[in-house]
PDB file of N, CA and C in Angstrom:
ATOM      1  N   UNK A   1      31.132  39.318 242.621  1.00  0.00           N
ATOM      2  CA  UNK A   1      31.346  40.657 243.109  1.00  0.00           C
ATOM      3  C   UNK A   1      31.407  41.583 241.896  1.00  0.00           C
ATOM      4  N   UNK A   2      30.603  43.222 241.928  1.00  0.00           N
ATOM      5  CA  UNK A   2      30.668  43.309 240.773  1.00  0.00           C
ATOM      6  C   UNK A   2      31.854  44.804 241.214  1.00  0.00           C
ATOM      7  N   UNK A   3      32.016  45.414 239.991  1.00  0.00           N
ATOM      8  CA  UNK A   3      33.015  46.659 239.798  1.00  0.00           C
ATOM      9  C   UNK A   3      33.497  46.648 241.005  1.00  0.00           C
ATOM     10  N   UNK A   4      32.088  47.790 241.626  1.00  0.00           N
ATOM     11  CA  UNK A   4      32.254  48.637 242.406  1.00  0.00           C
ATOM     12  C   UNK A   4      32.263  47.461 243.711  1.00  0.00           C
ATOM     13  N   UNK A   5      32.327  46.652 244.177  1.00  0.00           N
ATOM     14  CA  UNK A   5      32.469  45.674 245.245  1.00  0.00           C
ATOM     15  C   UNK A   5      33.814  45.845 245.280  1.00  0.00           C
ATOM     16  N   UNK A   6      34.285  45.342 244.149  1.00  0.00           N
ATOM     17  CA  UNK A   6      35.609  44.814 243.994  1.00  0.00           C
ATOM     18  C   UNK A   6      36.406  45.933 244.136  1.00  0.00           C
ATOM     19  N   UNK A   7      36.553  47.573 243.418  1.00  0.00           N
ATOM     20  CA  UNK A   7      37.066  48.698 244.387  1.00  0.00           C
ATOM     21  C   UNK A   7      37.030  49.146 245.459  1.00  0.00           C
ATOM     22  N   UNK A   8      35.618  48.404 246.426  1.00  0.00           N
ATOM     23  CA  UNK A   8      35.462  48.988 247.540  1.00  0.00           C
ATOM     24  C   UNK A   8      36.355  47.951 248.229  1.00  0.00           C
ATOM     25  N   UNK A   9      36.633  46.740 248.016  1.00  0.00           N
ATOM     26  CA  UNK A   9      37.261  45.937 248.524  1.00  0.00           C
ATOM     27  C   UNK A   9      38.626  46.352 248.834  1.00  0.00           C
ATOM     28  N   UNK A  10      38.964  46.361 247.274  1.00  0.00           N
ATOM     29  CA  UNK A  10      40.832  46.567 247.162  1.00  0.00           C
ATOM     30  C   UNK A  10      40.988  48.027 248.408  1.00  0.00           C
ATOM     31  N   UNK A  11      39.938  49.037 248.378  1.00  0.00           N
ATOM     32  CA  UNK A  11      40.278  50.081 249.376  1.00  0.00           C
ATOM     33  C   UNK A  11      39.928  49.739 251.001  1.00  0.00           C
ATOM     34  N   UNK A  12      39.570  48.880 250.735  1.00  0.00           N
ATOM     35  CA  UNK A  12      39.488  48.210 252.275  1.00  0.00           C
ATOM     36  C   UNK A  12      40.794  47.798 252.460  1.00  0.00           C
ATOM     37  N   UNK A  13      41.224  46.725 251.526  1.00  0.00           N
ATOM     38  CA  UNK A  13      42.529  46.207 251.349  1.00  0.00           C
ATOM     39  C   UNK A  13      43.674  47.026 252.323  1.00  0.00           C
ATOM     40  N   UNK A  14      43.593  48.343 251.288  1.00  0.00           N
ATOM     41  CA  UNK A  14      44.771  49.313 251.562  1.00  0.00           C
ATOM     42  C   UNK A  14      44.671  50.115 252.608  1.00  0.00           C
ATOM     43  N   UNK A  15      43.201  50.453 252.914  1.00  0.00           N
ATOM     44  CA  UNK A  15      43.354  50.825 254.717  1.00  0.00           C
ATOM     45  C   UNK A  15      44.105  49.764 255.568  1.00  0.00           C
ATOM     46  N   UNK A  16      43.247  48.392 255.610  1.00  0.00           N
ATOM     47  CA  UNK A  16      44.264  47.617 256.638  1.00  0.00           C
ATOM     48  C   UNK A  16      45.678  47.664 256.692  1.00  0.00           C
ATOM     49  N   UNK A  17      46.113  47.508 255.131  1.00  0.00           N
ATOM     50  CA  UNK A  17      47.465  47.260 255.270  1.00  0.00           C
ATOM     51  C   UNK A  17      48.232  48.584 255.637  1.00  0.00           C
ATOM     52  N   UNK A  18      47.776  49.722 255.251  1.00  0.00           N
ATOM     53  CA  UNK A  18      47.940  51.353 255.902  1.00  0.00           C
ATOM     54  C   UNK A  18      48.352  51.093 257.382  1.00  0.00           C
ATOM     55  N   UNK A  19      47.290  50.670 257.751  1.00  0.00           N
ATOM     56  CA  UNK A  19      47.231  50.429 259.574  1.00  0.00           C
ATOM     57  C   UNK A  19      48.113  49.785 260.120  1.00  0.00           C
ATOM     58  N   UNK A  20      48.008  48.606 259.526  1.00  0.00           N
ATOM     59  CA  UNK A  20      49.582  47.334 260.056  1.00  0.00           C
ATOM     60  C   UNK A  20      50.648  47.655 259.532  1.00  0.00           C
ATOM     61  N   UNK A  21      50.794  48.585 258.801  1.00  0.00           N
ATOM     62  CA  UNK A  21      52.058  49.139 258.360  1.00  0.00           C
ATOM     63  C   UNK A  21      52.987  50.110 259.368  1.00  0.00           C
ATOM     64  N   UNK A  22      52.544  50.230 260.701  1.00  0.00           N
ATOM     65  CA  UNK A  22      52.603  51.188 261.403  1.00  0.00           C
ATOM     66  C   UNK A  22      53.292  50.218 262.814  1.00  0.00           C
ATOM     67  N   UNK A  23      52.606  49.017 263.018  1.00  0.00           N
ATOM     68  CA  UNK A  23      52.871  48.167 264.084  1.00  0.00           C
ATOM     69  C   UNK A  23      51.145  48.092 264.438  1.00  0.00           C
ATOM     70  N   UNK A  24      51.860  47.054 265.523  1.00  0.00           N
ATOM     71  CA  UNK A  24      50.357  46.932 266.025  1.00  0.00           C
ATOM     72  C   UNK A  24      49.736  48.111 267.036  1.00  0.00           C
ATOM     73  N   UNK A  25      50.634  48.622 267.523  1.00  0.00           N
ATOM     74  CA  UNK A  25      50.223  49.846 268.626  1.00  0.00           C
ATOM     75  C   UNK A  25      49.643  51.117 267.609  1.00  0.00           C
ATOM     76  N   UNK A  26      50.189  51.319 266.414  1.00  0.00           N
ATOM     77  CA  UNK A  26      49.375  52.253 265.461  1.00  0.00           C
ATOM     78  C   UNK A  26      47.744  51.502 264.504  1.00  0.00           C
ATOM     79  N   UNK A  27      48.054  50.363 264.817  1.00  0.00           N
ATOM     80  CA  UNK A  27      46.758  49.521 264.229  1.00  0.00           C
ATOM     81  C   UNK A  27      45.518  49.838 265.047  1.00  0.00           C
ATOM     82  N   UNK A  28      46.171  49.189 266.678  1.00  0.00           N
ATOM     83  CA  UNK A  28      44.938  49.570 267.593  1.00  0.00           C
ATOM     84  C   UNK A  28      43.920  50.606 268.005  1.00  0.00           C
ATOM     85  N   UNK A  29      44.152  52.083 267.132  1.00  0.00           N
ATOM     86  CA  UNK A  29      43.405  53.036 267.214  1.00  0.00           C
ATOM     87  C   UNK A  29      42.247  52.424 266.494  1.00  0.00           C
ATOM     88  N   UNK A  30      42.564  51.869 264.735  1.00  0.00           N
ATOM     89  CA  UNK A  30      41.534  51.769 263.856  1.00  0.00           C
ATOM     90  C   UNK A  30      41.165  50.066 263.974  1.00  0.00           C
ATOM     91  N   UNK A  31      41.701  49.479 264.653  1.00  0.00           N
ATOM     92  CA  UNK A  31      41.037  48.094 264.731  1.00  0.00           C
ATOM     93  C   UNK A  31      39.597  47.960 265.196  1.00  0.00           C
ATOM     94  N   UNK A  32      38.819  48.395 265.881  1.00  0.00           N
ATOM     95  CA  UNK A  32      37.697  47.805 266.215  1.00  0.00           C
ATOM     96  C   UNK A  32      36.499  48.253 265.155  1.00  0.00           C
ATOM     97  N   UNK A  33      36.934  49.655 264.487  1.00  0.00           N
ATOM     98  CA  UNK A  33      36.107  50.121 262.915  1.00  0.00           C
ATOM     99  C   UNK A  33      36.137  48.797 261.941  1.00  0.00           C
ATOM    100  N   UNK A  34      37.668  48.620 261.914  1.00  0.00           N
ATOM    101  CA  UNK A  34      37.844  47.965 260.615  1.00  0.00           C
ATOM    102  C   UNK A  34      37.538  46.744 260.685  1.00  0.00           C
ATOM    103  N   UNK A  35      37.708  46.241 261.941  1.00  0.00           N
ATOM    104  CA  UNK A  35      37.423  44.452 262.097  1.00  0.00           C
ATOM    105  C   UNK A  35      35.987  44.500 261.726  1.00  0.00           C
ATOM    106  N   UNK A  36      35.222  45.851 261.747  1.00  0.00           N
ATOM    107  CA  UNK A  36      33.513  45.662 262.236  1.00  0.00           C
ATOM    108  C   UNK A  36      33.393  45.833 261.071  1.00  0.00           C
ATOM    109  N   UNK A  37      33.880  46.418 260.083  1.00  0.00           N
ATOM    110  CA  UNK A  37      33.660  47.242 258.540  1.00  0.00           C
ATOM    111  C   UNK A  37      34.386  45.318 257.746  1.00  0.00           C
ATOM    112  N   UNK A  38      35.321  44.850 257.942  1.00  0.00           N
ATOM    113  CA  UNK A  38      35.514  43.636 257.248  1.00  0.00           C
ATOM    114  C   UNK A  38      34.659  42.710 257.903  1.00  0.00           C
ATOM    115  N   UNK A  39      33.980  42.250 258.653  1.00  0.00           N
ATOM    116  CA  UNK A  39      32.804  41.494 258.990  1.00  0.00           C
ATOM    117  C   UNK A  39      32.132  41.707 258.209  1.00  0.00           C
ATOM    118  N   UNK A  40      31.272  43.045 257.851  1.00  0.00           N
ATOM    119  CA  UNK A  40      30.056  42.957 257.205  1.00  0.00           C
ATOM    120  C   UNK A  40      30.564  42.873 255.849  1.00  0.00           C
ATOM    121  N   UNK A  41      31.632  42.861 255.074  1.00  0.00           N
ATOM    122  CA  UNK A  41      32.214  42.916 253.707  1.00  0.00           C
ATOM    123  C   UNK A  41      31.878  41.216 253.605  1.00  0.00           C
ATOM    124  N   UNK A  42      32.608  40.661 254.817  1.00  0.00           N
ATOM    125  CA  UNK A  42      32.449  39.250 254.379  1.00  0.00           C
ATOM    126  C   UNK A  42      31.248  38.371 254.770  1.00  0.00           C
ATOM    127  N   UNK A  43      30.658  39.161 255.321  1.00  0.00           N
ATOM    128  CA  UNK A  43      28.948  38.049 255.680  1.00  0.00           C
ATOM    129  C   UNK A  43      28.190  37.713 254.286  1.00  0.00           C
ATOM    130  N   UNK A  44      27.752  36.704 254.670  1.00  0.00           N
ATOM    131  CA  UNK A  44      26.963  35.887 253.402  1.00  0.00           C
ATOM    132  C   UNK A  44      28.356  35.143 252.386  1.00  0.00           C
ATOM    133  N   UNK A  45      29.614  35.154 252.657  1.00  0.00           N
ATOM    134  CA  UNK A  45      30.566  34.756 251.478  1.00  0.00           C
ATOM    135  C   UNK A  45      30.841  33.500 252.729  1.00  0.00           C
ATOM    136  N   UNK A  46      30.437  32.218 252.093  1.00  0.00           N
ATOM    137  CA  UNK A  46      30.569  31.130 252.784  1.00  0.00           C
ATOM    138  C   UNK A  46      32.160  30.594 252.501  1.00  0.00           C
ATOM    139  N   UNK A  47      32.552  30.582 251.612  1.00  0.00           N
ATOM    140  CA  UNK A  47      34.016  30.805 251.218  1.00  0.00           C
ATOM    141  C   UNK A  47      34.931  31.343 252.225  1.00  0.00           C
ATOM    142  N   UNK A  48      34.484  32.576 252.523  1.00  0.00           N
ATOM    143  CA  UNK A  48      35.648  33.285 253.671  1.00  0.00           C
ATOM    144  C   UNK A  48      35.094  33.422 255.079  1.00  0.00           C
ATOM    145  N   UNK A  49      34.324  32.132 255.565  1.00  0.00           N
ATOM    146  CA  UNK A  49      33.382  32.007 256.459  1.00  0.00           C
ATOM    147  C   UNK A  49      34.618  31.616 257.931  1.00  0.00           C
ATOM    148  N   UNK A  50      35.445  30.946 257.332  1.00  0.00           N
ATOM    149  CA  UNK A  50      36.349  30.824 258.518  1.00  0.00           C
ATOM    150  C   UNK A  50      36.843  32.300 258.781  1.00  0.00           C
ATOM    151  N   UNK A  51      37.577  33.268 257.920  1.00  0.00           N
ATOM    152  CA  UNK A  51      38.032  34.266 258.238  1.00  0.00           C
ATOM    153  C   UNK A  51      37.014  35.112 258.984  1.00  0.00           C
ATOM    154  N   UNK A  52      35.782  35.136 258.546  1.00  0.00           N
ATOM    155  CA  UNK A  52      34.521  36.146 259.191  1.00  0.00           C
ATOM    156  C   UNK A  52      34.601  35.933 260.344  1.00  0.00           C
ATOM    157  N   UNK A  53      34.623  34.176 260.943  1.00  0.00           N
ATOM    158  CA  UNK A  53      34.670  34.126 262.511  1.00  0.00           C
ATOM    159  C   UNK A  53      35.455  34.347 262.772  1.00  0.00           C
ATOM    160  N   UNK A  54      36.539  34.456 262.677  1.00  0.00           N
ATOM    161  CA  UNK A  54      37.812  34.375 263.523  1.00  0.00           C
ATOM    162  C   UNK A  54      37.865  35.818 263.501  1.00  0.00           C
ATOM    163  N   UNK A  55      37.819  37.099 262.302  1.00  0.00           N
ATOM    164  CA  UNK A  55      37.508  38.260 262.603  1.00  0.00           C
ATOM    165  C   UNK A  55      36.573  38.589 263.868  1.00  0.00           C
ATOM    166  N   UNK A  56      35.399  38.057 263.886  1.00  0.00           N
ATOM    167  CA  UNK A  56      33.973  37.980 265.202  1.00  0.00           C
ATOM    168  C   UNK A  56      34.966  37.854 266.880  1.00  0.00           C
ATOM    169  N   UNK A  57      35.731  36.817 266.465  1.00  0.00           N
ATOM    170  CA  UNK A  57      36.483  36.511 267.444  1.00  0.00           C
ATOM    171  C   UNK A  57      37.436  37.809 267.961  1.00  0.00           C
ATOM    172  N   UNK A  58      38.111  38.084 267.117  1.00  0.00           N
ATOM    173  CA  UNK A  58      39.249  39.199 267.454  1.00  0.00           C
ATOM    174  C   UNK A  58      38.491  40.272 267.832  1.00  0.00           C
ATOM    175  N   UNK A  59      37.129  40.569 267.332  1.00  0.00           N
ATOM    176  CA  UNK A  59      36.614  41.996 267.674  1.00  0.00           C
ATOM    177  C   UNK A  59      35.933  41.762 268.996  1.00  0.00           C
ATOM    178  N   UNK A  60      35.436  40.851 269.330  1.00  0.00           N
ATOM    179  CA  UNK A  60      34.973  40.505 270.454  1.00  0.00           C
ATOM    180  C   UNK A  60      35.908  40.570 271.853  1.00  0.00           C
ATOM    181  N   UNK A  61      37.434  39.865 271.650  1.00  0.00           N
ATOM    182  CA  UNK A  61      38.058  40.163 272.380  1.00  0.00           C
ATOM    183  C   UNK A  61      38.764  41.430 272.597  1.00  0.00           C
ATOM    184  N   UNK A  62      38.638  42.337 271.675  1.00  0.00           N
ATOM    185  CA  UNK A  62      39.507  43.866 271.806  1.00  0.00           C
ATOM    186  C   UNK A  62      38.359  44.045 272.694  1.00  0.00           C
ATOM    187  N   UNK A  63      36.832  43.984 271.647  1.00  0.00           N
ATOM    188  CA  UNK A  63      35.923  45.226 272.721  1.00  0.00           C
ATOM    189  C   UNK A  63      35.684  44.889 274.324  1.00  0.00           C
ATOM    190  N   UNK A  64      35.476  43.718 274.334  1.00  0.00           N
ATOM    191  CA  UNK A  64      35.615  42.973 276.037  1.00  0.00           C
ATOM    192  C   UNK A  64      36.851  43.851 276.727  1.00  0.00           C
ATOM    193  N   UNK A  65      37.648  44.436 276.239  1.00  0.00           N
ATOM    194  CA  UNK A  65      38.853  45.221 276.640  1.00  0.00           C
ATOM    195  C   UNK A  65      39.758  44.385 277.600  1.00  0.00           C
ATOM    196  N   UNK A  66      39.651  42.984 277.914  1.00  0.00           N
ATOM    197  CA  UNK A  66      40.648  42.164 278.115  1.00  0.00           C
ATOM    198  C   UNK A  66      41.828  41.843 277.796  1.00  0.00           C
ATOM    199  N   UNK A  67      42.780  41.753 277.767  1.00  0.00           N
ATOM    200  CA  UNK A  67      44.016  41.937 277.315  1.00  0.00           C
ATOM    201  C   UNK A  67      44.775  40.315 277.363  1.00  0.00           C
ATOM    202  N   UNK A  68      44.447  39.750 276.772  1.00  0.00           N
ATOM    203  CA  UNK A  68      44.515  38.079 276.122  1.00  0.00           C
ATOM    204  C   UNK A  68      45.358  38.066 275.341  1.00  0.00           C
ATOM    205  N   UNK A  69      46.625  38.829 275.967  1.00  0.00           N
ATOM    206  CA  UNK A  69      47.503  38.431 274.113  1.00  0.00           C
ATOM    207  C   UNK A  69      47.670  37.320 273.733  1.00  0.00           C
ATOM    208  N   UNK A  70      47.588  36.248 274.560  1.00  0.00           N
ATOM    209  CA  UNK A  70      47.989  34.814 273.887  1.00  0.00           C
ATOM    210  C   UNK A  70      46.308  34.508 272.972  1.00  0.00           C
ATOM    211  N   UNK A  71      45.468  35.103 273.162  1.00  0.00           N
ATOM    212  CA  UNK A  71      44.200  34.652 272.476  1.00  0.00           C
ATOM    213  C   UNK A  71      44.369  36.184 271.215  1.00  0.00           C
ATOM    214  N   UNK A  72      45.138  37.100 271.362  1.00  0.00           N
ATOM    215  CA  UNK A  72      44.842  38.099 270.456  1.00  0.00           C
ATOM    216  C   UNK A  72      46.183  37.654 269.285  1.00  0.00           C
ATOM    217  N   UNK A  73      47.045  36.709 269.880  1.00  0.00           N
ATOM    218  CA  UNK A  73      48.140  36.472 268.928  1.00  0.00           C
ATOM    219  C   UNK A  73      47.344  35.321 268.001  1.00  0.00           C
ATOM    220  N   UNK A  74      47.161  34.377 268.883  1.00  0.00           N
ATOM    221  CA  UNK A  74      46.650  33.371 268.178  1.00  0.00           C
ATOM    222  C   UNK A  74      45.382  33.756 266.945  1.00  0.00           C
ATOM    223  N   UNK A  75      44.938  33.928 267.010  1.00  0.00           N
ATOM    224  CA  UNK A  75      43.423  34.833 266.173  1.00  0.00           C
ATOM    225  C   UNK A  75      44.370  35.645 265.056  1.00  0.00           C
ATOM    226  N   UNK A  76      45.046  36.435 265.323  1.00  0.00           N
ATOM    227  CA  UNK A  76      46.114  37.383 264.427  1.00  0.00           C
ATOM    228  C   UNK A  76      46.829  36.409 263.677  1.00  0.00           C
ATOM    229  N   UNK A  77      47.314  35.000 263.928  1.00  0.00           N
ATOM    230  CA  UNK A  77      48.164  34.321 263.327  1.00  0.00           C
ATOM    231  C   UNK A  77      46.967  33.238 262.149  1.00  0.00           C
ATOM    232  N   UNK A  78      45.596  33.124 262.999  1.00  0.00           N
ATOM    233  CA  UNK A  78      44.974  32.198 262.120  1.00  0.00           C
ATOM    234  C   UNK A  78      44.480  33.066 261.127  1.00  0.00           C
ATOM    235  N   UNK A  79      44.319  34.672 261.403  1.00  0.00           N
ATOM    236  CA  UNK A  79      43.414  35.524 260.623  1.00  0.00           C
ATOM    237  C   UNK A  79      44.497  35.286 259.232  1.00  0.00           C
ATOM    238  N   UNK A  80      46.091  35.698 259.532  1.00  0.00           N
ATOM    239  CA  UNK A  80      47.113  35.547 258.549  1.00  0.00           C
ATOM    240  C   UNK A  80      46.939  34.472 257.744  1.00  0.00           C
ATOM    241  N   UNK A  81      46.984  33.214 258.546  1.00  0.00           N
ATOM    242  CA  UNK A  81      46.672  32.133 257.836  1.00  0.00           C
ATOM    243  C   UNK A  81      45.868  31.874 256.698  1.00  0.00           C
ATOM    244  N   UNK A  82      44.354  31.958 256.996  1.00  0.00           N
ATOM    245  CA  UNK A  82      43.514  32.291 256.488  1.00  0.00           C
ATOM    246  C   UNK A  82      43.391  32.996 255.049  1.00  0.00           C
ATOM    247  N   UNK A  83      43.977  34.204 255.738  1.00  0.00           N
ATOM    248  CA  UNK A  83      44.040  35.330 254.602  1.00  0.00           C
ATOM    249  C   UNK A  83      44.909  35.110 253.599  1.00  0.00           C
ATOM    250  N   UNK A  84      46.492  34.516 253.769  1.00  0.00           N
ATOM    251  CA  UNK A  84      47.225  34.038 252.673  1.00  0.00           C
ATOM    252  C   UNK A  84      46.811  33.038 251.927  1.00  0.00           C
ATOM    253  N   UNK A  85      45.722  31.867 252.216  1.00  0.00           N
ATOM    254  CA  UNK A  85      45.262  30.989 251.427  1.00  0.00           C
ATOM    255  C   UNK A  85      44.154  31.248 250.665  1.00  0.00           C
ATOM    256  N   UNK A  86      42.983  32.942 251.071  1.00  0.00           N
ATOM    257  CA  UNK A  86      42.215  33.168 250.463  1.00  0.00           C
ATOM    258  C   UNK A  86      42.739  33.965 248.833  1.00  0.00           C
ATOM    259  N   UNK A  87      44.113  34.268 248.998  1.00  0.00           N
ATOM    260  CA  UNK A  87      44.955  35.147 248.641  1.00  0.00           C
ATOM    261  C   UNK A  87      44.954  34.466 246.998  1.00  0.00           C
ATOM    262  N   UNK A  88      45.118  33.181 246.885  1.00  0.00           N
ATOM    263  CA  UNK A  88      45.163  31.794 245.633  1.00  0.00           C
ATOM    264  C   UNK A  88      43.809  32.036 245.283  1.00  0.00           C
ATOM    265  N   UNK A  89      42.689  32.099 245.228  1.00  0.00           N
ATOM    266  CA  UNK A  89      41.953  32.220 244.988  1.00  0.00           C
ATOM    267  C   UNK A  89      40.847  33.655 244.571  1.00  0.00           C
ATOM    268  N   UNK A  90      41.962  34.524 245.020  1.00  0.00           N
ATOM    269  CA  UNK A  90      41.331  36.231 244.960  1.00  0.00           C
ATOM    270  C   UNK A  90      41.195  36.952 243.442  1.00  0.00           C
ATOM    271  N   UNK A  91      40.997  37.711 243.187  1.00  0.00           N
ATOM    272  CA  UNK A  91      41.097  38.235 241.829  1.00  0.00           C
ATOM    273  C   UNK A  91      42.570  38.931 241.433  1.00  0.00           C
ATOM    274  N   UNK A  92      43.458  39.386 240.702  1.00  0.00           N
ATOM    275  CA  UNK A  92      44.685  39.256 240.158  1.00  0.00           C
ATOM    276  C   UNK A  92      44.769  40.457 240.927  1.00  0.00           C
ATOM    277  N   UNK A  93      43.905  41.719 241.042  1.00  0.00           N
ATOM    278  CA  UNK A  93      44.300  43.042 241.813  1.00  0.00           C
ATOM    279  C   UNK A  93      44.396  42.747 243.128  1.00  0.00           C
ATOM    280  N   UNK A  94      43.653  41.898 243.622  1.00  0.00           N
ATOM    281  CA  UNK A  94      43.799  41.790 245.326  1.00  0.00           C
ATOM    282  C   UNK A  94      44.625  40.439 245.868  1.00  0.00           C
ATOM    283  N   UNK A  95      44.906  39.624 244.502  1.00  0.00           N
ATOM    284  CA  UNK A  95      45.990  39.070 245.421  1.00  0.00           C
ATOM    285  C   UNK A  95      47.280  39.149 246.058  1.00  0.00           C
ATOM    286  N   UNK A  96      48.018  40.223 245.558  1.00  0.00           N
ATOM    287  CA  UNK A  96      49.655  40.851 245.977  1.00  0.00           C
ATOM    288  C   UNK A  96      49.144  41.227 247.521  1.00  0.00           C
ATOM    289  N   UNK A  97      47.871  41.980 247.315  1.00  0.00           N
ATOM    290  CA  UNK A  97      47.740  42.595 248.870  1.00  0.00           C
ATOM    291  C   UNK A  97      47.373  41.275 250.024  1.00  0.00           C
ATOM    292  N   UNK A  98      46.511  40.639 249.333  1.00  0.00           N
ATOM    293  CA  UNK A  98      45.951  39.632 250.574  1.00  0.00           C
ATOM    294  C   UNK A  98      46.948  39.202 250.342  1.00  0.00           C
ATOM    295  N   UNK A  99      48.112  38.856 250.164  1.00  0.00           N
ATOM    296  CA  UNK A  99      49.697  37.867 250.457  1.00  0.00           C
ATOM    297  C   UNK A  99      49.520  38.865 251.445  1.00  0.00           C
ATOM    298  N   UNK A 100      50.236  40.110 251.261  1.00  0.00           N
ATOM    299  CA  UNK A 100      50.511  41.170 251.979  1.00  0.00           C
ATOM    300  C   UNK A 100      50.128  41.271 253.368  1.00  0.00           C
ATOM    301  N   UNK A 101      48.755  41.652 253.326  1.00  0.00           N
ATOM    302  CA  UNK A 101      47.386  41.205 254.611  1.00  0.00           C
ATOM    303  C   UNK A 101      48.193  40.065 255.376  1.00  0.00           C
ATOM    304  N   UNK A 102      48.412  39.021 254.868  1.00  0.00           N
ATOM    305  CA  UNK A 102      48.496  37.945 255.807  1.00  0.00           C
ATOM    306  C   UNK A 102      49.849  37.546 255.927  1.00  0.00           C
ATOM    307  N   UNK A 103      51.043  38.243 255.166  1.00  0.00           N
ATOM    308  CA  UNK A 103      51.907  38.175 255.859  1.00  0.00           C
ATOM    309  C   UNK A 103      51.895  38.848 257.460  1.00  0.00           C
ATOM    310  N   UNK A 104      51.393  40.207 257.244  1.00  0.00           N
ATOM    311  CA  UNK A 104      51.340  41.156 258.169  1.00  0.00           C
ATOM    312  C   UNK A 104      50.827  40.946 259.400  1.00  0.00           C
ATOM    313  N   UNK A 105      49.122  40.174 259.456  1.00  0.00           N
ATOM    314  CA  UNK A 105      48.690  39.522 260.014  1.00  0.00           C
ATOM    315  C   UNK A 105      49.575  38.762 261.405  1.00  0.00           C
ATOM    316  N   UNK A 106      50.111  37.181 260.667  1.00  0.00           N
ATOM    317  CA  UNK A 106      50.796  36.691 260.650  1.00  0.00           C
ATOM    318  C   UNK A 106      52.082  37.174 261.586  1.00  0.00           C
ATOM    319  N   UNK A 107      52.914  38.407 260.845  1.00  0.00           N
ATOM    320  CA  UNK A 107      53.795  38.901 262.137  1.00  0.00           C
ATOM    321  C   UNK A 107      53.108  39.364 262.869  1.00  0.00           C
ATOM    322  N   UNK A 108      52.020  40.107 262.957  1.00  0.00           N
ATOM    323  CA  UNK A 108      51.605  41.063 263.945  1.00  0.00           C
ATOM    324  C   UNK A 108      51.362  39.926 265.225  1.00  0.00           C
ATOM    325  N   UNK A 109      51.169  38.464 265.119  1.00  0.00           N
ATOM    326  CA  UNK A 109      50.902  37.732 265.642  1.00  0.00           C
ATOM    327  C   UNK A 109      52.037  37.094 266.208  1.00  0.00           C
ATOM    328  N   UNK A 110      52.684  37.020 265.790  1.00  0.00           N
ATOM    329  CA  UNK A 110      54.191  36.638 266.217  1.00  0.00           C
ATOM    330  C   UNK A 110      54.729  37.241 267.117  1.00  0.00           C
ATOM    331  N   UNK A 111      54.546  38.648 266.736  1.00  0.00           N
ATOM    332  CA  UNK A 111      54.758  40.226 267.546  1.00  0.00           C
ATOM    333  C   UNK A 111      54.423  39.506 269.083  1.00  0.00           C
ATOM    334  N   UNK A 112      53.104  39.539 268.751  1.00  0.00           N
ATOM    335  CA  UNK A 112      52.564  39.595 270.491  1.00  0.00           C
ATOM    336  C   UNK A 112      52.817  38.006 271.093  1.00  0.00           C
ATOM    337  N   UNK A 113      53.675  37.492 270.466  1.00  0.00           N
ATOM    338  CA  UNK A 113      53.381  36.066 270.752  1.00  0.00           C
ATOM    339  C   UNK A 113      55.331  36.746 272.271  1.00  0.00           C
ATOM    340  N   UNK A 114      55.446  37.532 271.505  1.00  0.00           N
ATOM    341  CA  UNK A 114      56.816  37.696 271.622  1.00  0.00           C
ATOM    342  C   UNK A 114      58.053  36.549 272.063  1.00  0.00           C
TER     343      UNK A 114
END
């Protein structure tokens, strides 16, 4: 990834975590942009190939407009998952946040697990 990847990234970063910083009911305005905007960030990175689907997954079920929380928790908890283990492996600027990301994740998933 070069420079400018890697800034466009970290500001991807800080929108999401902007968003989940709010709860999930302030997330859900910008979720179906951002799930669609981090898909195409991560296509072709075979590395974060589990997270890409499971993103595919979550956007699929918002836009279906079904209301699956036990399938929107679960997806939210693996996306966390995911994301905290890509977190060991990230570059030194984006790993505090991807902890971050996937703590957040992670509760937001818990959240709806209630």
């Amino acid at each position: 990834m070069d420079n400018s990847q890697s800034q466009s990234g970290t500001a991807q970063l800080d929108a999401t975590l902007t968003a989940l910083q709010g709860g999930l009911a302030n997330a859900a305005g910008a979720a179906g942009p951002n799930i669609a905007s981090w898909i195409q960030t991560l296509k072709g990175n075979s590395q974060l190939s589990g997270i890409s689907s499971e993103l595919q997954k979550l956007h699929d079920a918002l836009s279906s407009g079904a209301s699956d929380t036990s399938a929107l928790a679960s997806s939210l908890s693996t996306l966390g998952e995911h994301t905290s283990k890509a977190a060991a492996s990230a570059t030194p600027d984006a790993q505090a946040k991807l902890q971050q990301l996937g703590q957040a994740l992670s509760s937001a998933g818990s959240q709806l697990k209630g």
